[in-house]
C-alpha atoms as a PDB file:
ATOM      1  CA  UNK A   1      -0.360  15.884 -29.495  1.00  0.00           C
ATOM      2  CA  UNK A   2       0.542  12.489 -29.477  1.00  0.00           C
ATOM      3  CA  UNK A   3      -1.176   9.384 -28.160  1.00  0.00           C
ATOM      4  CA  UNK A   4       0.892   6.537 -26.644  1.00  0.00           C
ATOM      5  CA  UNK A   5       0.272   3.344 -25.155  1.00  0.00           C
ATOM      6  CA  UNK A   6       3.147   2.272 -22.919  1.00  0.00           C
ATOM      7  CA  UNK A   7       3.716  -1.702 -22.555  1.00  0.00           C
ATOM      8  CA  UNK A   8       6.845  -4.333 -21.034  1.00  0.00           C
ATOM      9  CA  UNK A   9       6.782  -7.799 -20.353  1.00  0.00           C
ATOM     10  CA  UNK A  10       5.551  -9.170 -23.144  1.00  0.00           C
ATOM     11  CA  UNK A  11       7.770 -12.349 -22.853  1.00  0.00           C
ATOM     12  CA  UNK A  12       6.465 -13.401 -26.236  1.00  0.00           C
ATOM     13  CA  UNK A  13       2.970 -12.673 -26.102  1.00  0.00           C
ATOM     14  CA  UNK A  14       0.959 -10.773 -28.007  1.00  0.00           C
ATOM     15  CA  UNK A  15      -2.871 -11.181 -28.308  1.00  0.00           C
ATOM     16  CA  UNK A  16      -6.438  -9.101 -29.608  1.00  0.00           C
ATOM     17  CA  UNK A  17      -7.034  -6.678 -26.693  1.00  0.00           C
ATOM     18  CA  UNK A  18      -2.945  -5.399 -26.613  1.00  0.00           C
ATOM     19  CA  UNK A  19      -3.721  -4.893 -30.715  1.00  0.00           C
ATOM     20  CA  UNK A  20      -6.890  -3.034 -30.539  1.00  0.00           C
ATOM     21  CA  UNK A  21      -5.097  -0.442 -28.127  1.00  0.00           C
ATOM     22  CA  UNK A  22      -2.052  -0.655 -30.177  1.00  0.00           C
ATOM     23  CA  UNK A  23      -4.255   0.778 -32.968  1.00  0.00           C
ATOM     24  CA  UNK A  24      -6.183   3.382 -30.972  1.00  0.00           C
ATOM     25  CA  UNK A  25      -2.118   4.741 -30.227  1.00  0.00           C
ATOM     26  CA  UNK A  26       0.155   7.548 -32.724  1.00  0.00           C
ATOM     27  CA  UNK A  27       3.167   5.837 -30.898  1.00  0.00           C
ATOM     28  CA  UNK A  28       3.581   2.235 -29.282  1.00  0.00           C
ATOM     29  CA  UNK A  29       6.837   2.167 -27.003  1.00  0.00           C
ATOM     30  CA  UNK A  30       7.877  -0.777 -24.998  1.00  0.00           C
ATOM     31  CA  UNK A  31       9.575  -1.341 -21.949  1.00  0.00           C
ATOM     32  CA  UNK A  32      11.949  -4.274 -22.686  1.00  0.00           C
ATOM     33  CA  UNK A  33      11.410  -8.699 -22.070  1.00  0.00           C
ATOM     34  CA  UNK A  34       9.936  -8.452 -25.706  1.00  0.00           C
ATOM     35  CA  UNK A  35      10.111 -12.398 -25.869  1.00  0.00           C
ATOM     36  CA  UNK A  36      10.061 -13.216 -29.499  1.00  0.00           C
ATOM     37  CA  UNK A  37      10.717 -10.546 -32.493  1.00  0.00           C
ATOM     38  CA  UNK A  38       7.216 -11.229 -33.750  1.00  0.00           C
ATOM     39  CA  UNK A  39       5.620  -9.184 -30.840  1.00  0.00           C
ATOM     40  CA  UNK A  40       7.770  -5.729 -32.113  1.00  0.00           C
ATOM     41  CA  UNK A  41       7.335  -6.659 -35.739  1.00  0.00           C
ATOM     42  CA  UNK A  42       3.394  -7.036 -35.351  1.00  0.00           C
ATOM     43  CA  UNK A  43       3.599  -3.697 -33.508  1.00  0.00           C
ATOM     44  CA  UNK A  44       5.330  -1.885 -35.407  1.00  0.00           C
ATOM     45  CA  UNK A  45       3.582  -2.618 -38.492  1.00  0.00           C
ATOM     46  CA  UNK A  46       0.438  -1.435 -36.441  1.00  0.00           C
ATOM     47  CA  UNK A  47       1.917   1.749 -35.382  1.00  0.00           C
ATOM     48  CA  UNK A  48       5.481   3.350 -34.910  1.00  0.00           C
ATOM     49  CA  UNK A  49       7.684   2.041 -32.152  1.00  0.00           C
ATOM     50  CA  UNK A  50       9.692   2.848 -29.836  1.00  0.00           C
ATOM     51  CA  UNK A  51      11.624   0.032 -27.342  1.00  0.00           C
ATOM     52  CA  UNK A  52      14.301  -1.280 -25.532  1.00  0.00           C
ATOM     53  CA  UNK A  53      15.175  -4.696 -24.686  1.00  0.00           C
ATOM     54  CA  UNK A  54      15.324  -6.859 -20.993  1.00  0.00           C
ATOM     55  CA  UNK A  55      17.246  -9.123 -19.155  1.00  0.00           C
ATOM     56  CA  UNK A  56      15.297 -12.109 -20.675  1.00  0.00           C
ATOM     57  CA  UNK A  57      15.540 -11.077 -24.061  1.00  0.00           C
ATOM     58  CA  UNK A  58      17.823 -12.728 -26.538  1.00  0.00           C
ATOM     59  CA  UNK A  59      21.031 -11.303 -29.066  1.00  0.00           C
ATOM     60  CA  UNK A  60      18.773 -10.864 -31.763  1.00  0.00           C
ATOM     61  CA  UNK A  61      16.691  -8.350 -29.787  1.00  0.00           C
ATOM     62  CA  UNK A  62      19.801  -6.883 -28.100  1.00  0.00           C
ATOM     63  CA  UNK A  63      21.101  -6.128 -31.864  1.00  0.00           C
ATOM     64  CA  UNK A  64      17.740  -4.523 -33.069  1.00  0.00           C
ATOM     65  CA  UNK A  65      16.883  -2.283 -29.588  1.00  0.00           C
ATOM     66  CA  UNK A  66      19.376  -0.654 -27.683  1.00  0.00           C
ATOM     67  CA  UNK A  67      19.557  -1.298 -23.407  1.00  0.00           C
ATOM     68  CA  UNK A  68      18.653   2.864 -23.135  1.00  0.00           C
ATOM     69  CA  UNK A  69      17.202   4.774 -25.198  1.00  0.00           C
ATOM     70  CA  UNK A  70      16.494   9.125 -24.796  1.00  0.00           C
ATOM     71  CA  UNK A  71      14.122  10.903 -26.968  1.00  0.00           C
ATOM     72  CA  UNK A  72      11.847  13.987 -27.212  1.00  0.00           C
ATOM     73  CA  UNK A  73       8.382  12.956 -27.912  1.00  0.00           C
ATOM     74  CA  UNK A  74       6.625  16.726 -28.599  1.00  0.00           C
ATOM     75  CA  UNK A  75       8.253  18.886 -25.922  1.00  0.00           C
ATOM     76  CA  UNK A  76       8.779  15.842 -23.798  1.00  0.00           C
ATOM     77  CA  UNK A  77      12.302  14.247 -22.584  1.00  0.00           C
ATOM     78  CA  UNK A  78      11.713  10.728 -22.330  1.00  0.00           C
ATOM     79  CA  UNK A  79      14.534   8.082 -21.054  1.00  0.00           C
ATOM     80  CA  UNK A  80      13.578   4.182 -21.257  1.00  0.00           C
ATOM     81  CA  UNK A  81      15.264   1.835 -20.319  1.00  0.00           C
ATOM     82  CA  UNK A  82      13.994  -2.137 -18.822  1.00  0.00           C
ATOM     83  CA  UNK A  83      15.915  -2.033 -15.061  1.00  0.00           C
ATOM     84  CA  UNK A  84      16.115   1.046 -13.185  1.00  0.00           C
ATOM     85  CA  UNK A  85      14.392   0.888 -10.079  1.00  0.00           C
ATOM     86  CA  UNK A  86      11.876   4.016  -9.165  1.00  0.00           C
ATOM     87  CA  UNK A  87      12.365   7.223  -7.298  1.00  0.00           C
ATOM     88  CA  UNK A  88      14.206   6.818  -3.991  1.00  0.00           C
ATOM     89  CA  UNK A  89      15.119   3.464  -5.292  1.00  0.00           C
ATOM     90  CA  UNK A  90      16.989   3.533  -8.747  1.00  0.00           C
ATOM     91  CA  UNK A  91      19.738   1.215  -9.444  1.00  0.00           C
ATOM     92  CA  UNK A  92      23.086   3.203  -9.712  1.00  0.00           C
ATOM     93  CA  UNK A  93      23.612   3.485 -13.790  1.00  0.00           C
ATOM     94  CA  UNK A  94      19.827   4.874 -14.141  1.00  0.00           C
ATOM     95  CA  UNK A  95      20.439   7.256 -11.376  1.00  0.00           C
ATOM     96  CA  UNK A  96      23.396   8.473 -13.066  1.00  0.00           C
ATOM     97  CA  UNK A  97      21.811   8.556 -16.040  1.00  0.00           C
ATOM     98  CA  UNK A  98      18.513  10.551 -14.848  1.00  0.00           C
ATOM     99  CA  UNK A  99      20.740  12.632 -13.143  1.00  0.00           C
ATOM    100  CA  UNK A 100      23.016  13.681 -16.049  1.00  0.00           C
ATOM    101  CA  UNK A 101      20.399  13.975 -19.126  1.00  0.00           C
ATOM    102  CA  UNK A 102      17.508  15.324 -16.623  1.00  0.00           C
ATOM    103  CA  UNK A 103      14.022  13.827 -19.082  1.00  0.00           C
ATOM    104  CA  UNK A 104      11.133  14.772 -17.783  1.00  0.00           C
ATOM    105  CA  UNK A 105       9.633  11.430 -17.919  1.00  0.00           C
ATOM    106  CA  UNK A 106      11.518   7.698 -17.075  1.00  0.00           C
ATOM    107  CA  UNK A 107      10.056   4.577 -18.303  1.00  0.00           C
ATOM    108  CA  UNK A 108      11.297   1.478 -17.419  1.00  0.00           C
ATOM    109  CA  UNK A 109       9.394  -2.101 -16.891  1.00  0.00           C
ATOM    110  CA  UNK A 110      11.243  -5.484 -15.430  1.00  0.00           C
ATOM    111  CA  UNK A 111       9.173  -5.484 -11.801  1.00  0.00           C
ATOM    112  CA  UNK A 112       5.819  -7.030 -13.599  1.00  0.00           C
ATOM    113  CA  UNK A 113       4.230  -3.937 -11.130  1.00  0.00           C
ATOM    114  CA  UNK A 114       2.681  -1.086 -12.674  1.00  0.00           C
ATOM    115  CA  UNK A 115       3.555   2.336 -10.649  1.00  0.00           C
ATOM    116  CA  UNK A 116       3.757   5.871 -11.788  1.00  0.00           C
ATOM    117  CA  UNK A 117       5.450   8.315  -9.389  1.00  0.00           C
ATOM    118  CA  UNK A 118       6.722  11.673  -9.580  1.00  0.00           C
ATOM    119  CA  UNK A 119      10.120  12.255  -8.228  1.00  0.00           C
ATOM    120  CA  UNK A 120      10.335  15.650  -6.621  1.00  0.00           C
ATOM    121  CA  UNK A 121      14.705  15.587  -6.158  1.00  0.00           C
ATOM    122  CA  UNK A 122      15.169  15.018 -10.215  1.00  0.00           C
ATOM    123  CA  UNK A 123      12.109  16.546 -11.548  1.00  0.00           C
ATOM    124  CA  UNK A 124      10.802  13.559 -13.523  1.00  0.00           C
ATOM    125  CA  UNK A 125       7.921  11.382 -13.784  1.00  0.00           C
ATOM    126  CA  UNK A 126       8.314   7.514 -13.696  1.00  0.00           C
ATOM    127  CA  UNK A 127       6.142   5.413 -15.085  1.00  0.00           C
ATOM    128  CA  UNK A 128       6.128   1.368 -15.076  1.00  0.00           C
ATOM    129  CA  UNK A 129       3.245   0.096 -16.834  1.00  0.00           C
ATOM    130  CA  UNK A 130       3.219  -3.625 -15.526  1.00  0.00           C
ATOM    131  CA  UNK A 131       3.195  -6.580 -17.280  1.00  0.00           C
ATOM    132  CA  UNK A 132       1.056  -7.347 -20.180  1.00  0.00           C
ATOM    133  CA  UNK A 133       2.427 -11.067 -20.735  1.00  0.00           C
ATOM    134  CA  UNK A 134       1.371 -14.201 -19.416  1.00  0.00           C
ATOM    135  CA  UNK A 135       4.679 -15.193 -17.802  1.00  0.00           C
ATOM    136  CA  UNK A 136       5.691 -13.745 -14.739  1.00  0.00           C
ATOM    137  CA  UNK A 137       4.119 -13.448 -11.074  1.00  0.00           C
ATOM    138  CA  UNK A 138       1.515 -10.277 -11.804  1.00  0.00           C
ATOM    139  CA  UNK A 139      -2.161 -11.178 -11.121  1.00  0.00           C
ATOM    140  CA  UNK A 140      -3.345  -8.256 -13.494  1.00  0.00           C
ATOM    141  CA  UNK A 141      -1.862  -7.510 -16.787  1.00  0.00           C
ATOM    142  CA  UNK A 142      -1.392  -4.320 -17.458  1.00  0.00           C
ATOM    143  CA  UNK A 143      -0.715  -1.190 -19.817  1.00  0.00           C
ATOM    144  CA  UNK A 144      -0.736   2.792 -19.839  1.00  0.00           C
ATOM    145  CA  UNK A 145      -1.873   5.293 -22.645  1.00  0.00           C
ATOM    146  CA  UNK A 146      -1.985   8.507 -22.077  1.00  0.00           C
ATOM    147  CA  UNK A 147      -0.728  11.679 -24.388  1.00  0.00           C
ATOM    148  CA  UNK A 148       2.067  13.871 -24.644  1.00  0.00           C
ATOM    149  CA  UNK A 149       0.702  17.455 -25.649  1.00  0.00           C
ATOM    150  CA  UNK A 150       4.005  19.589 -26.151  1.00  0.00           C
ATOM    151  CA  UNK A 151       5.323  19.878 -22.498  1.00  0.00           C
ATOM    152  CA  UNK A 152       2.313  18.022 -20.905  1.00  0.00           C
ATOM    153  CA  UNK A 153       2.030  14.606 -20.026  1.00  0.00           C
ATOM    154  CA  UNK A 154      -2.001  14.144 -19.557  1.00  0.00           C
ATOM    155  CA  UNK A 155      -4.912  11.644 -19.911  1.00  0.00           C
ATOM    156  CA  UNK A 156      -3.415   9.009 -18.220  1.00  0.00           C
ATOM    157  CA  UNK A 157      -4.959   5.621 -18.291  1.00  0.00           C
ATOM    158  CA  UNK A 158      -4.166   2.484 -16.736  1.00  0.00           C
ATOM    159  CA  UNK A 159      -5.336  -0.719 -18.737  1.00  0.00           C
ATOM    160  CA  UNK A 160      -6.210  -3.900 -17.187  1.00  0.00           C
ATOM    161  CA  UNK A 161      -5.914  -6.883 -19.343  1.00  0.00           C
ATOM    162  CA  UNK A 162      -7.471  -9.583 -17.347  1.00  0.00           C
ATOM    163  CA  UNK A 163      -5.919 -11.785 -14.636  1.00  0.00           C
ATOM    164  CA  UNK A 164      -2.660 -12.936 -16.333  1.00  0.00           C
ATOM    165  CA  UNK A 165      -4.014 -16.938 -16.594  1.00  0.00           C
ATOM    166  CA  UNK A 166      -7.176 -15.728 -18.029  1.00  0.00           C
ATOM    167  CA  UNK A 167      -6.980 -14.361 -21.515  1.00  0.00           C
ATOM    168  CA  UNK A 168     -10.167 -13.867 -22.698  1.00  0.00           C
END
């Protein structure tokens, strides 16, 4: 059984609350617009990590996190990337993509709007988690956790962070 707390759209930030629930997490994956390197080095020395980059992030980032990224977490497919849309609305490489490797659970980020949906034609469950950054036009930031227990994806939580201008 693994714990994981799902985050994108940091664009550079990084503050107490996102820690404390990094360190309550077995795995920290992120959905890409990372901002600075420091927010994935201060994760990962918290806890493992798993991420991709986004659209705003720079060639340093790009070189360090690939654009997609497929892996089995327990018994769990899991494909991440930072744009692909959501069921009924993916953009054409992710549908390809979900179509051909068939996870069980997509993860992607870029839309600031946290939504989890299960999509009946491909058998998968999509999960954007929001925005936990400060930048962007989200009133709420937001994260998931929730844990992978060999083929089960369970507990699910949303996180709210606080109004995205008010960080305490």
């Amino acid at each position: 059984m693994k714990k994981i707390l799902l985050l994108s759209d940091t664009h550079s930030h990084l503050d107490d609350r996102i820690i404390t629930y990094a360190r309550q997490a077995d795995e920290i994956w992120h959905a890409g617009d990372i901002g600075n390197l420091e927010v994935t080095d201060t994760l990962s020395r918290i806890k493992p990590l798993r991420a991709v980059y986004g659209n705003i992030d720079d060639d340093k980032a790009r070189r360090s996190f690939p654009l997609d990224l497929f892996f089995y977490c327990e018994q769990v497919k899991v494909y991440m990337t930072h744009i692909g849309g959501y069921p009924g609305k993916y953009n054409a490489r992710t549908k390809q993509l979900i179509e051909t490797e068939k996870p069980q659970l997509f993860i992607c980020g870029h839309s600031h709007i946290l939504k989890v949906m299960y999509d009946k034609n491909n058998q998968v469950l999509h999960m954007n988690p929001g925005a936990c950054g400060t930048h962007g036009f989200h009133n709420v930031r937001t994260m998931l956790r929730f844990e992978i227990n060999k083929e089960k994806i369970e507990k699910l939580e949303i996180i709210e962070l606080g109004k995205r201008g008010n960080l305490k």
